[in-house]
Protein backbone atom coordinates (compact mmCIF):
# COMPACT_ATOMS: atom_id res chain seq x y z
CA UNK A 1 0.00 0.00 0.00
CA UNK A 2 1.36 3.09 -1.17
CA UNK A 3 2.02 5.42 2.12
CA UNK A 4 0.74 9.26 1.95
CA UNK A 5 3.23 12.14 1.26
CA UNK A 6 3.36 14.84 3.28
CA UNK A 7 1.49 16.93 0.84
CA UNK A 8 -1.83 14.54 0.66
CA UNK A 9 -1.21 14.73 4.55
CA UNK A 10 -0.72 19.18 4.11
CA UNK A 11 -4.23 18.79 1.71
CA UNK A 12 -6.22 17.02 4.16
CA UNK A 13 -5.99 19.13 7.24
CA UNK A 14 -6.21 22.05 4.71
CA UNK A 15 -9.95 20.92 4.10
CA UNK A 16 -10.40 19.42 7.23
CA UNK A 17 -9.42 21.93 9.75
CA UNK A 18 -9.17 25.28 7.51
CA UNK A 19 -5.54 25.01 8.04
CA UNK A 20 -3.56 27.35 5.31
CA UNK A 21 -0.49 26.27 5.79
CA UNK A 22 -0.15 23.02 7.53
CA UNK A 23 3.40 21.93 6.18
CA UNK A 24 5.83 23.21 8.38
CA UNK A 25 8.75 21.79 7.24
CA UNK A 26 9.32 19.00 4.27
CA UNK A 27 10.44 15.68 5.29
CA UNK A 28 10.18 11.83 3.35
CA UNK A 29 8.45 11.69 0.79
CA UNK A 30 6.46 8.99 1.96
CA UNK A 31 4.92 9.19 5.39
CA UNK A 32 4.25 5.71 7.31
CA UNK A 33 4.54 7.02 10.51
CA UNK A 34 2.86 9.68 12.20
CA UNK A 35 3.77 11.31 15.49
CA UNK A 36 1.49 13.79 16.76
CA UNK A 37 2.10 16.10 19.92
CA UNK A 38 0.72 18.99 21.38
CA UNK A 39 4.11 21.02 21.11
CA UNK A 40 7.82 19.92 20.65
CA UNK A 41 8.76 19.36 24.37
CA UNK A 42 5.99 16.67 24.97
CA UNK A 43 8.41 14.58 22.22
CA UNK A 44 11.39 12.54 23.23
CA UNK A 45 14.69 13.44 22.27
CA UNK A 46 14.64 10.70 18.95
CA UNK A 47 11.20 9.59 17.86
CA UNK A 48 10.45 6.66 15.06
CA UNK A 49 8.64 8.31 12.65
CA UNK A 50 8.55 10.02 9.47
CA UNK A 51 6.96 13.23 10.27
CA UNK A 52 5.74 14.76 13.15
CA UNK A 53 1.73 16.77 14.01
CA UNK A 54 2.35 19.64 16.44
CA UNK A 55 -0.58 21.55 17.32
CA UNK A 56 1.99 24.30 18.76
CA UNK A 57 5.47 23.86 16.40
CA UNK A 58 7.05 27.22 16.95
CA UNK A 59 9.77 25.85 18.81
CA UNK A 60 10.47 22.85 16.97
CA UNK A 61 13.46 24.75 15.58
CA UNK A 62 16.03 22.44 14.07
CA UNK A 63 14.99 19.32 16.42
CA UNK A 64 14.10 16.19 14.94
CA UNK A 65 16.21 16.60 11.93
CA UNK A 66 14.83 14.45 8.90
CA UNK A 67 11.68 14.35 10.12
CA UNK A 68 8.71 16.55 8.37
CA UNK A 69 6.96 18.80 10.59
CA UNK A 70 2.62 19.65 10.28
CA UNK A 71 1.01 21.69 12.34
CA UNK A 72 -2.72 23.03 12.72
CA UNK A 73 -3.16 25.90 15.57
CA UNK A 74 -6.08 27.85 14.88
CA UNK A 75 -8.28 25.54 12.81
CA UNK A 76 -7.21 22.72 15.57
CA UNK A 77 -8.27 25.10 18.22
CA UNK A 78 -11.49 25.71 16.41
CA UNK A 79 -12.43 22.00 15.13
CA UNK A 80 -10.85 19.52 17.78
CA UNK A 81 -10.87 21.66 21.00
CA UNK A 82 -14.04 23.96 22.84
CA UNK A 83 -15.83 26.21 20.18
CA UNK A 84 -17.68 24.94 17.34
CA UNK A 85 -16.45 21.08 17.66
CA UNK A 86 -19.03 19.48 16.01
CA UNK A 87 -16.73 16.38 16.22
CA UNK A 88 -17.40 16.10 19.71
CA UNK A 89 -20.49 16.77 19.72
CA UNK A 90 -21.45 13.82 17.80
CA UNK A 91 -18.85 11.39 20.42
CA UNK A 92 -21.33 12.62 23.10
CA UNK A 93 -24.73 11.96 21.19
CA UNK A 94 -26.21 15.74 20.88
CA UNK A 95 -28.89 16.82 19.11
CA UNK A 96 -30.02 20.01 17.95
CA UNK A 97 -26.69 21.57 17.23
CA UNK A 98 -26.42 24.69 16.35
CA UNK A 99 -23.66 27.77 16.08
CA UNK A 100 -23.43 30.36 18.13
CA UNK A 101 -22.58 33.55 16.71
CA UNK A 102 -20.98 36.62 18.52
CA UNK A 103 -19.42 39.55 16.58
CA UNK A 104 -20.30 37.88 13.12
CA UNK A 105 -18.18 35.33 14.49
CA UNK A 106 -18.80 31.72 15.40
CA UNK A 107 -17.62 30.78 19.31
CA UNK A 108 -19.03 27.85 20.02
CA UNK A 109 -22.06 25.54 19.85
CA UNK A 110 -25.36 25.38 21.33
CA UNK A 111 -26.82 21.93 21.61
CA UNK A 112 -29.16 19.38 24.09
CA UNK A 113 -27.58 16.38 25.32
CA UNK A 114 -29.10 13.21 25.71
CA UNK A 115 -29.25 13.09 29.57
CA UNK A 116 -31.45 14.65 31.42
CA UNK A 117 -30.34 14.61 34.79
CA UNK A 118 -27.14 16.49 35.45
CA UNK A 119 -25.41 13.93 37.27
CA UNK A 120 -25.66 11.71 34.21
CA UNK A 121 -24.61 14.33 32.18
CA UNK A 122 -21.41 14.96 33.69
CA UNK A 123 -20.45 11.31 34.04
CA UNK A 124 -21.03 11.34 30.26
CA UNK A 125 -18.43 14.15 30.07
CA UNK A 126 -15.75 12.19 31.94
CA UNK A 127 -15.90 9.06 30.19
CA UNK A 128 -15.48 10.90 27.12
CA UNK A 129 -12.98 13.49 28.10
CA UNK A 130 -11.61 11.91 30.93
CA UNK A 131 -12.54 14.41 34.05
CA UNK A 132 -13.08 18.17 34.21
CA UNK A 133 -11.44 21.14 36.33
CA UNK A 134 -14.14 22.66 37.95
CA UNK A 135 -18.25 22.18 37.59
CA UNK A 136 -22.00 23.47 39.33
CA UNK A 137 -24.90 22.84 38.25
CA UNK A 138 -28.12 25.06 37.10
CA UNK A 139 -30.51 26.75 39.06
CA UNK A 140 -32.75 25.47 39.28
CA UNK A 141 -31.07 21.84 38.69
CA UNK A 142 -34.16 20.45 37.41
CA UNK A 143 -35.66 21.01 33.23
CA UNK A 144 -33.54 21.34 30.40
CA UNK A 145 -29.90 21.09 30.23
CA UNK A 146 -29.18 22.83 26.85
CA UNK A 147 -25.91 23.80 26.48
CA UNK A 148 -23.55 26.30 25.22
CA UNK A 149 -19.78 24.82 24.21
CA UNK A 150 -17.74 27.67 23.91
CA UNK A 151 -13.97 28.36 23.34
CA UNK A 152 -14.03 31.73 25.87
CA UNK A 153 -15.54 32.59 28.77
CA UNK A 154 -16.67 36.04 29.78
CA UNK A 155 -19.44 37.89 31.30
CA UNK A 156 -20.59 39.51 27.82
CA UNK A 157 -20.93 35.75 26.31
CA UNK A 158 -22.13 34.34 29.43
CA UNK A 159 -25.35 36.96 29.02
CA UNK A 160 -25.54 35.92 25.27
CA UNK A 161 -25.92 32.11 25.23
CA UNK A 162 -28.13 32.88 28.50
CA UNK A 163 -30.65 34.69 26.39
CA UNK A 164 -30.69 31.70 23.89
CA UNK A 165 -32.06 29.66 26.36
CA UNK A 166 -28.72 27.81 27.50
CA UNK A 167 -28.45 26.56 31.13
CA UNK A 168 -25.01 25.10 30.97
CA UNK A 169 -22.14 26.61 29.59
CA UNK A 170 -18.66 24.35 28.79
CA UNK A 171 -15.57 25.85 28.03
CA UNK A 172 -12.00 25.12 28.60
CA UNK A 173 -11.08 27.08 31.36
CA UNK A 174 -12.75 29.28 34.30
CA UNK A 175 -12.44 32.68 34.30
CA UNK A 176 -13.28 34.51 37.52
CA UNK A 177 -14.31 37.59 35.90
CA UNK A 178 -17.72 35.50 34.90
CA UNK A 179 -18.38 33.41 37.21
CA UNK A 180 -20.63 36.41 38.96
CA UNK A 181 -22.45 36.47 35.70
CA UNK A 182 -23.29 32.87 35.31
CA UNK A 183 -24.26 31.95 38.77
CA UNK A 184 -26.67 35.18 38.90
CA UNK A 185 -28.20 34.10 35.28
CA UNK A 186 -28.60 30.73 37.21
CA UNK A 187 -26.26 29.12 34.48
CA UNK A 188 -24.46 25.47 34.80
CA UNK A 189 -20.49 25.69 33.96
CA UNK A 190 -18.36 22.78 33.45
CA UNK A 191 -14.79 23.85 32.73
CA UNK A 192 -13.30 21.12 30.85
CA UNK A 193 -9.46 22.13 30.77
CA UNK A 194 -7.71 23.40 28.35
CA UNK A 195 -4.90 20.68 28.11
CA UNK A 196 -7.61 17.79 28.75
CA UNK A 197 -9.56 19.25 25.41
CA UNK A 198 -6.37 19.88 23.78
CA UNK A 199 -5.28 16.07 24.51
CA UNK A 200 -9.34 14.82 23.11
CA UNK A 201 -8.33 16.42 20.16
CA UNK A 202 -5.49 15.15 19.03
CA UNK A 203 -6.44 11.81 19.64
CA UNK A 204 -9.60 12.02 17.52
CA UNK A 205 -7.03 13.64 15.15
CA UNK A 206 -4.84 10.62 15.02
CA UNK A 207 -7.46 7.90 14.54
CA UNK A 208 -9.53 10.46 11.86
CA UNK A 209 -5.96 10.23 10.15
CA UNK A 210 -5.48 6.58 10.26
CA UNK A 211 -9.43 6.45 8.85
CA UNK A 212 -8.43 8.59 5.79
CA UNK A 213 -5.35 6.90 5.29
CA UNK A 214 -5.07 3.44 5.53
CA UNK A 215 -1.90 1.99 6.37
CA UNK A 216 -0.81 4.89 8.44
CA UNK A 217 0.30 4.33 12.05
CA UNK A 218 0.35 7.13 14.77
CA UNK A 219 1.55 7.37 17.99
CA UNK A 220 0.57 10.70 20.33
CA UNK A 221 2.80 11.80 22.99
CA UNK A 222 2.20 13.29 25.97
CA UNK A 223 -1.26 12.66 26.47
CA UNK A 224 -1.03 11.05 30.08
């Protein structure tokens, strides 16, 4: 089986993730093996591969000579992490997804899970993502859990998704400036963690790239 190149590799995260320039640096022509990291220091010093994924490469430097380097920030960010990750969505069985605009922008997601209690909910959340940082629930804990997954958290978007009818707002990390605003709008907040997302993402990104190209092993570091 004839192994991707780097470019068919560049092309597919280009349409994938909205990635303009996902070749970092050019490498084998054929890739077999993929190793995909968050950034350069969650590699070891030598790794067996062909080519390397780093969501963060700006300090891959001259490291890991030989080896070509991808990256995705932004469209990873947007596609694999908090925001508008429809890929997740569909891991965790929502329905009714929809984006949430702010600024003529899209931030995140707006959807209704399929548990209706919120203990159930969060346990859902765990087994998918592995835990959380910090969590409450909505007041009052009983009706609808609709929820808002957003990639930032701040008093101005807490009001927003609020007035769409969301009671529980995800995002990666808490930010005390709104945690005022969402316990007074009587709002649910699960903060997932940044690094835990990050880490969800690049494993779905691994096994999405062994799916599109068969014959094509990964490995991900530093996802402990």
């Amino acid at each position: 089986m004839t192994p991707p190149t780097l470019q068919d590799l560049a092309r597919w995260l280009r349409a994938e993730l909205g990635e303009p320039e996902p070749l970092r640096r050019d490498g084998p022509a054929g890739v077999r093996r993929l190793a995909l990291a968050l950034e350069p220091a969650d590699l070891p010093p030598t790794v067996e591969a062909d080519a390397l994924f780093l969501h963060r490469s700006r300090r891959v430097g001259d490291g890991w000579p030989g080896l070509g380097v991808l990256t995705a920030h932004d469209g990873f960010d947007t596609h694999l992490t908090t925001g508008p990750n429809r890929r997740l969505a569909r891991a965790l069985g929502w329905s009714d997804v929809e984006e949430v605009m702010w600024e003529g922008r899209v931030v995140g997601l707006s959807a209704t899970p399929p548990q209706r209690g919120w203990a159930s909910f969060r346990a859902a959340l765990h087994a998918e993502l592995g835990g959380e940082d910090d969590a409450w629930p909505p007041q009052p804990p009983a009706g609808s859990l609709r929820l808002a997954l957003m990639n930032a958290m701040n008093p101005a978007l807490v009001g927003h998704v609020a007035g769409l009818g969301v009671r529980v707002y995800l995002t990666g990390q808490l930010r005390p400036s709104a945690v005022g605003a969402a316990r007074e709008r009587g709002l649910g907040v699960v903060a997932l963690g940044h690094r835990r997302t990050e880490v969800w993402g690049l494993r779905r990104l691994a096994r999405e790239l062994e799916g599109a190209f068969p014959g094509l092993e990964t490995r991900v570091y530093g996802s402990a």
